[in-house]
N, C-alpha and C. Protein backbone atom coordinates (compact mmCIF):
# COMPACT_ATOMS: atom_id res chain seq x y z
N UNK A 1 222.61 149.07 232.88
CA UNK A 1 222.80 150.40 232.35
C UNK A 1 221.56 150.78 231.54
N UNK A 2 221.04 151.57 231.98
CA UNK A 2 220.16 152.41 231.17
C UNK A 2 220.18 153.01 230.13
N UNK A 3 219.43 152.84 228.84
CA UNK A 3 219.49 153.36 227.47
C UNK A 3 218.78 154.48 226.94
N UNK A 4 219.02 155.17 226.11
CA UNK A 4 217.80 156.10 225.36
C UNK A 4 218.62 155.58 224.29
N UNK A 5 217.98 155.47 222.82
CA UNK A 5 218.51 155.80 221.59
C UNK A 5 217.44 156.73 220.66
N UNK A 6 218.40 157.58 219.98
CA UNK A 6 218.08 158.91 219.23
C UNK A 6 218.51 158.34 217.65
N UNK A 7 217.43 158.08 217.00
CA UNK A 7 217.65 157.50 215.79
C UNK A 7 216.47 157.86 214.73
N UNK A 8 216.83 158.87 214.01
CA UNK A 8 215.26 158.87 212.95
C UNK A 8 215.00 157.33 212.33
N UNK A 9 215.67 156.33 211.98
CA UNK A 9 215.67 155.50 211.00
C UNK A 9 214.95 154.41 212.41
N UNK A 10 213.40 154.13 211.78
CA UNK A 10 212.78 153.16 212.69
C UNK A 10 213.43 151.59 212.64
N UNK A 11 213.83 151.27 211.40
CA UNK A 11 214.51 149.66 211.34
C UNK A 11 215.59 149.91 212.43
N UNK A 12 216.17 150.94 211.58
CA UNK A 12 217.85 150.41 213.12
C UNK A 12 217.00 150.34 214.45
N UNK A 13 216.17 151.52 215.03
CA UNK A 13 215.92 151.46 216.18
C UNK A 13 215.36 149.88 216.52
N UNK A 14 214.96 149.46 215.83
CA UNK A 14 213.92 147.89 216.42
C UNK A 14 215.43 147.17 216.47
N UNK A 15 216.30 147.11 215.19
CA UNK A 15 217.10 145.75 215.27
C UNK A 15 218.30 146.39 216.79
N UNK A 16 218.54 147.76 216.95
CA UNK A 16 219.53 147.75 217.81
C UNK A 16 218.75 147.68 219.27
N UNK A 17 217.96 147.84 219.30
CA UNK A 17 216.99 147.80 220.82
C UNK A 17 217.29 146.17 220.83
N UNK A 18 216.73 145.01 220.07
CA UNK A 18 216.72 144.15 220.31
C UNK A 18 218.23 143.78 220.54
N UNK A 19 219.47 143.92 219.90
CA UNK A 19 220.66 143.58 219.61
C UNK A 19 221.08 143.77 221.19
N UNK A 20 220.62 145.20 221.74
CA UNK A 20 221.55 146.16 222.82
C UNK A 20 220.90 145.09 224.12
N UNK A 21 219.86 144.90 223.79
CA UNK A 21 218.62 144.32 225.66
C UNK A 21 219.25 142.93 225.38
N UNK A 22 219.38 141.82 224.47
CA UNK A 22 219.94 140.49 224.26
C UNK A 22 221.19 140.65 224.85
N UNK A 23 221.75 141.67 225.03
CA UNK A 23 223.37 141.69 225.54
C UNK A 23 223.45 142.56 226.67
N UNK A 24 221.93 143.05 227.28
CA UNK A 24 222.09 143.06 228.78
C UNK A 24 222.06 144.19 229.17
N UNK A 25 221.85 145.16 227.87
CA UNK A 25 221.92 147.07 228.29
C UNK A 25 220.15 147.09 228.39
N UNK A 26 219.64 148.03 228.84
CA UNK A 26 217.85 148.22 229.55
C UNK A 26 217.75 149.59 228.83
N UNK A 27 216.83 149.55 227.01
CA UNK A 27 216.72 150.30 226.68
C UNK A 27 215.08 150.78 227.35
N UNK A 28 215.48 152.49 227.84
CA UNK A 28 214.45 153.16 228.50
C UNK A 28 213.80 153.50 227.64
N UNK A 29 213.73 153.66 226.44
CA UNK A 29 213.53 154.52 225.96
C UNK A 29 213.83 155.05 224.27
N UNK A 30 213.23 155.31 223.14
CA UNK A 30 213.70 155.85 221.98
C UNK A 30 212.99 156.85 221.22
N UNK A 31 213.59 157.53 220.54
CA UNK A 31 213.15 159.30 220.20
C UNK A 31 213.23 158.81 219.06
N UNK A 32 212.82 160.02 217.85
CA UNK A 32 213.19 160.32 216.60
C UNK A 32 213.74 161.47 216.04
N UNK A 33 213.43 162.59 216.90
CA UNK A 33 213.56 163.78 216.64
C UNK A 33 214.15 164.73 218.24
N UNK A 34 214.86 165.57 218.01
CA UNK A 34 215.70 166.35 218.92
C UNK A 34 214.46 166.73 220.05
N UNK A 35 213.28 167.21 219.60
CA UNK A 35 212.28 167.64 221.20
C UNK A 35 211.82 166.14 221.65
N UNK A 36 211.89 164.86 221.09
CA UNK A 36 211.73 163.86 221.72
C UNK A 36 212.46 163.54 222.48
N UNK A 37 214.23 163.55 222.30
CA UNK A 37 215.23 163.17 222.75
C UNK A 37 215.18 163.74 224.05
N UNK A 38 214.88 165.40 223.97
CA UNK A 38 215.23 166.45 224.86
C UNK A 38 214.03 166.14 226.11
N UNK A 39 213.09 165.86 225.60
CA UNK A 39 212.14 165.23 226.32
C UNK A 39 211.93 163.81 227.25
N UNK A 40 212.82 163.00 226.16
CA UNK A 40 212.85 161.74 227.05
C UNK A 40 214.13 161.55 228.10
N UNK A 41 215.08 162.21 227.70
CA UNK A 41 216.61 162.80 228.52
C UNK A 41 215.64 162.77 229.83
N UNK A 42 214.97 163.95 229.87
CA UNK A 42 214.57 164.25 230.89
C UNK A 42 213.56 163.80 231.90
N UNK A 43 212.65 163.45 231.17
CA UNK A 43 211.42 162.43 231.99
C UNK A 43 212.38 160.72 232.69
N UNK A 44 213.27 159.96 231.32
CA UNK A 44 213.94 158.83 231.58
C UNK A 44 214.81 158.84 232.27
N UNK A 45 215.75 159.90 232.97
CA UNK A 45 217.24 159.89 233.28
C UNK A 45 218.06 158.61 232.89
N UNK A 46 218.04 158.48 231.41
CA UNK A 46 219.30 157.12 230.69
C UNK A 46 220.57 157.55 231.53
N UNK A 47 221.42 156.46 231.79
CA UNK A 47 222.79 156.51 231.96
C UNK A 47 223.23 156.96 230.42
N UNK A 48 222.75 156.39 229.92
CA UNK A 48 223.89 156.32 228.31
C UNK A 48 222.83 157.22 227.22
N UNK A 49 223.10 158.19 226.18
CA UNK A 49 222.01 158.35 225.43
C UNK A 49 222.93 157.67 223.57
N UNK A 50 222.43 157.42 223.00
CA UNK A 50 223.50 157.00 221.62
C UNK A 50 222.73 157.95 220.91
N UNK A 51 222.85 158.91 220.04
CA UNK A 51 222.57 159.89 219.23
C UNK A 51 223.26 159.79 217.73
N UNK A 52 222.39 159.71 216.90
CA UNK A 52 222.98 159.49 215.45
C UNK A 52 223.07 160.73 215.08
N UNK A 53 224.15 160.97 214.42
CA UNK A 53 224.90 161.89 214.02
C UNK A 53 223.50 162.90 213.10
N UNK A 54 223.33 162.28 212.09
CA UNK A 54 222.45 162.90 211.16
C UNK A 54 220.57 162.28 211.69
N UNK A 55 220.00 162.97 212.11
CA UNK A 55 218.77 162.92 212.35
C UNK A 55 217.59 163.67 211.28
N UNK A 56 217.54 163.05 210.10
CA UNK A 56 216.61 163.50 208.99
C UNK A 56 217.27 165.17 208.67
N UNK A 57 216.15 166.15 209.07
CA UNK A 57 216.63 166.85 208.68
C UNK A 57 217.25 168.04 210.20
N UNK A 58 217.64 166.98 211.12
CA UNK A 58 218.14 167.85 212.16
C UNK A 58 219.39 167.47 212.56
N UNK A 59 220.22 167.77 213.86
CA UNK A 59 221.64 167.39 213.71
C UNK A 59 221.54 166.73 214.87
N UNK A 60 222.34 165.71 214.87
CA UNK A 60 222.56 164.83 216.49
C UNK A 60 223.45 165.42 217.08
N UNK A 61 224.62 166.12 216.38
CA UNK A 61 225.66 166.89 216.56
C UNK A 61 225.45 168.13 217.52
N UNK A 62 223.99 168.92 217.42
CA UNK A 62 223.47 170.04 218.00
C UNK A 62 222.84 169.47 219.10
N UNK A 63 222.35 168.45 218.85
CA UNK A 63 221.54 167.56 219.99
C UNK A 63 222.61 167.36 221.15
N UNK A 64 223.87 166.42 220.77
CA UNK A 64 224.68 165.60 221.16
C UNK A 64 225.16 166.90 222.40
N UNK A 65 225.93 168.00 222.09
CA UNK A 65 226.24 169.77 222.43
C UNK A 65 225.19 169.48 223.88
N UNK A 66 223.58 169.69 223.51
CA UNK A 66 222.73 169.94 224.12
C UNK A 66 222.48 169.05 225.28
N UNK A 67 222.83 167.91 225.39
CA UNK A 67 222.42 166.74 226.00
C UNK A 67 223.79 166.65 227.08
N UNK A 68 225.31 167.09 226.57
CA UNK A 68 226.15 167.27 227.14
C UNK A 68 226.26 167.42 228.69
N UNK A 69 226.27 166.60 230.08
CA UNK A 69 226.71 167.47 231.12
C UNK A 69 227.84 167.44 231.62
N UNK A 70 228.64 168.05 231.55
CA UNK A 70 229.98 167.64 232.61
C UNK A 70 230.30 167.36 233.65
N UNK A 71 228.92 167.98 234.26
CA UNK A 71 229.48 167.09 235.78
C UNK A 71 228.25 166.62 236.13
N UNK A 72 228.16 164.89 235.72
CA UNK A 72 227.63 163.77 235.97
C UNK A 72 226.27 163.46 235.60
N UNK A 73 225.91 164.04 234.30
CA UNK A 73 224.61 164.19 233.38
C UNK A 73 225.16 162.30 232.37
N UNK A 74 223.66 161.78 232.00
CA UNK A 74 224.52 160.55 231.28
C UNK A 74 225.31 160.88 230.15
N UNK A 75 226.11 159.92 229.33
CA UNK A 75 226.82 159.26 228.24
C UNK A 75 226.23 159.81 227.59
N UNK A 76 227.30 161.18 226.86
CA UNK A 76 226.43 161.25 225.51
C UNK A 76 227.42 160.22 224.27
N UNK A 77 226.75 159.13 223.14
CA UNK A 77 227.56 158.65 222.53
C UNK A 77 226.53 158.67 221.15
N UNK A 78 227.68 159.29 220.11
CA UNK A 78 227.35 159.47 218.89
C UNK A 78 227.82 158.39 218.32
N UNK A 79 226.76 158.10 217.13
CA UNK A 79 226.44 156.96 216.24
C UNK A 79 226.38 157.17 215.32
N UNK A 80 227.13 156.71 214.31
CA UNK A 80 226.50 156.50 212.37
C UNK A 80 227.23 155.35 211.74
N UNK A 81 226.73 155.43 210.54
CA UNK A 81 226.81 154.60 209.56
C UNK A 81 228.28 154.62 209.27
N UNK A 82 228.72 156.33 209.01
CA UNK A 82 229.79 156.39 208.52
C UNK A 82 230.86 156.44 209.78
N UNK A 83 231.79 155.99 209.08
CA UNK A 83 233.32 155.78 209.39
C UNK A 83 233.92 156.86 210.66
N UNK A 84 234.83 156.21 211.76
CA UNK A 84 235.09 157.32 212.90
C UNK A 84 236.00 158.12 212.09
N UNK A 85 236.92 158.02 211.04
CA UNK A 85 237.43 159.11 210.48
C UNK A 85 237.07 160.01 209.56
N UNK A 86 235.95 159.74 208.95
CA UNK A 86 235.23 160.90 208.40
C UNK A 86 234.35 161.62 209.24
N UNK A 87 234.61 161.24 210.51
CA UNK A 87 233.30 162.24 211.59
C UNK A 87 234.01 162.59 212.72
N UNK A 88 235.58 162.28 213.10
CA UNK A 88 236.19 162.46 213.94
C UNK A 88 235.96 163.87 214.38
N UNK A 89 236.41 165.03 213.41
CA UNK A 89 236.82 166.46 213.72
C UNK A 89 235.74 166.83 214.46
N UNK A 90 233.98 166.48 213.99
CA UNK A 90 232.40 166.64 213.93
C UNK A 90 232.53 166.35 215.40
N UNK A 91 232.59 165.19 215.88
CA UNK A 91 232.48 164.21 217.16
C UNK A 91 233.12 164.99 218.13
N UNK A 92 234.63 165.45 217.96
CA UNK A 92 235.39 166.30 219.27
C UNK A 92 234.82 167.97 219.16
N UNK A 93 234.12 168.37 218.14
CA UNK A 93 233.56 169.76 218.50
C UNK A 93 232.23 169.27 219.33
N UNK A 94 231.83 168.47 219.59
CA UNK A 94 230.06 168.72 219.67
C UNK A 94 230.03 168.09 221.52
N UNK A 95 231.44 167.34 222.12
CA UNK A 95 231.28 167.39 223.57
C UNK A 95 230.66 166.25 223.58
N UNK A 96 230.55 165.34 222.70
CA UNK A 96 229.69 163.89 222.71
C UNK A 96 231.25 162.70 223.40
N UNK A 97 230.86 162.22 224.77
CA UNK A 97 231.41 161.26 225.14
C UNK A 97 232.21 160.27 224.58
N UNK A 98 231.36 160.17 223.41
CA UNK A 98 232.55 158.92 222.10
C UNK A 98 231.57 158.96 220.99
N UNK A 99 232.23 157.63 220.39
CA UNK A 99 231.52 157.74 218.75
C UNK A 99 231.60 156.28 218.97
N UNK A 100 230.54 155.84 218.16
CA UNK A 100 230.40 154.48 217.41
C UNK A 100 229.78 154.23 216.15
N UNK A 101 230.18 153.50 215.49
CA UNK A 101 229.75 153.38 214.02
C UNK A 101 228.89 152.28 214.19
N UNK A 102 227.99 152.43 213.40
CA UNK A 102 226.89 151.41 214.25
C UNK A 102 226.75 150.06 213.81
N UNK A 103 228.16 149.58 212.85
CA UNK A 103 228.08 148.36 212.64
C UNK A 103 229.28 147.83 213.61
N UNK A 104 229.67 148.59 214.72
CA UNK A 104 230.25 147.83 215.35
C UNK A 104 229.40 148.31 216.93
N UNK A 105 228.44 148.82 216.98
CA UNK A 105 227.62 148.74 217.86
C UNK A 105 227.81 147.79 218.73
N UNK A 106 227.82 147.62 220.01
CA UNK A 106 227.02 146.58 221.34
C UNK A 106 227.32 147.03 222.48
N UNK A 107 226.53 146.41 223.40
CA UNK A 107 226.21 146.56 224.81
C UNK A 107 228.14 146.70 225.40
N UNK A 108 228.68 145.78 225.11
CA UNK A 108 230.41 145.70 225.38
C UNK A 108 230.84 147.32 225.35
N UNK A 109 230.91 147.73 223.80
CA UNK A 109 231.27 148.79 223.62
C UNK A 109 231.07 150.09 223.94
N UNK A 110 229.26 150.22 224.02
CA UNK A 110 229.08 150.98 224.95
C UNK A 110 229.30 151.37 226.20
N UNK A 111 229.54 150.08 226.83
CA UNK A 111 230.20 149.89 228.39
C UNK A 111 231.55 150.85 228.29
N UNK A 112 232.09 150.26 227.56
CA UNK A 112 233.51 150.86 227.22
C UNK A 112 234.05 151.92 227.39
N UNK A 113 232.43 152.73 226.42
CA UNK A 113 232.77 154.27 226.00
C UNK A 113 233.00 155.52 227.59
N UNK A 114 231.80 154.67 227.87
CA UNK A 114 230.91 155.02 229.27
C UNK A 114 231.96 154.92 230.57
N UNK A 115 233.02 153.31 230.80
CA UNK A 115 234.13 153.33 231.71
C UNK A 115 235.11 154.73 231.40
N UNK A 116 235.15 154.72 230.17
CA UNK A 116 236.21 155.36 230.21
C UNK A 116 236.35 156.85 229.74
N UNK A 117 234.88 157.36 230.43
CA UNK A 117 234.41 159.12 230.09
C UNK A 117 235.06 159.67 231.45
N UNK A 118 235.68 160.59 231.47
CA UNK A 118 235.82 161.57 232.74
C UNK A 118 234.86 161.71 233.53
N UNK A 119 235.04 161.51 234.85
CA UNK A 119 233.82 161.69 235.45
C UNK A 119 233.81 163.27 236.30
């Protein structure tokens, strides 16, 4: 499965690239900012993209919307720090595939999100 991750914060990106490829997902690819994302979406075709919710001073949420296809564009799956119930309401307006909190992050779960999106 093919990766992009959308993460302003450069540490997570190194430790989850390494975490995600050790467990067998093929990251294509990583952005920092929404015209990177929008850019690498498109040059990379990821199966999966993981988009953090809060991107400095832009929204993953507007991103997440943007990146959206319904019929058969990749995984959009939103990521943060914080908790799926303080971001639940956020997560079902924005059309993002699923949520993960990124301390329970992995290749498994992502699989998961991804089996079990409408196709």
């Amino acid at each position: 499965m093919r990766c992009l991750i959308v993460d302003d914060n450069g540490s997570f990106i190194s430790v989850a690239r390494t975490f995600l490829e050790q467990d067998g997902l093929s990251i294509v690819g990583v952005a920092r900012t929404t015209a990177d994302a929008l850019r690498c979406a498109t040059t990379l075709r990821p199966d999966v993209i993981l988009v953090d919710i809060f991107l400095g001073d832009e929204s993953g949420l507007g991103l997440a919307a943007r990146l959206h296809e319904p019929n058969g564009g990749p995984a959009v799956i939103l990521i943060s720090t914080h908790a799926e119930a303080d971001v639940a309401e956020l997560v079902a307006e924005s059309g993002a595939d699923g949520f993960l909190p990124k301390a329970e992050l992995s290749a498994d779960a992502v699989r998961s999100l991804v089996e079990k999106r409408p196709r």
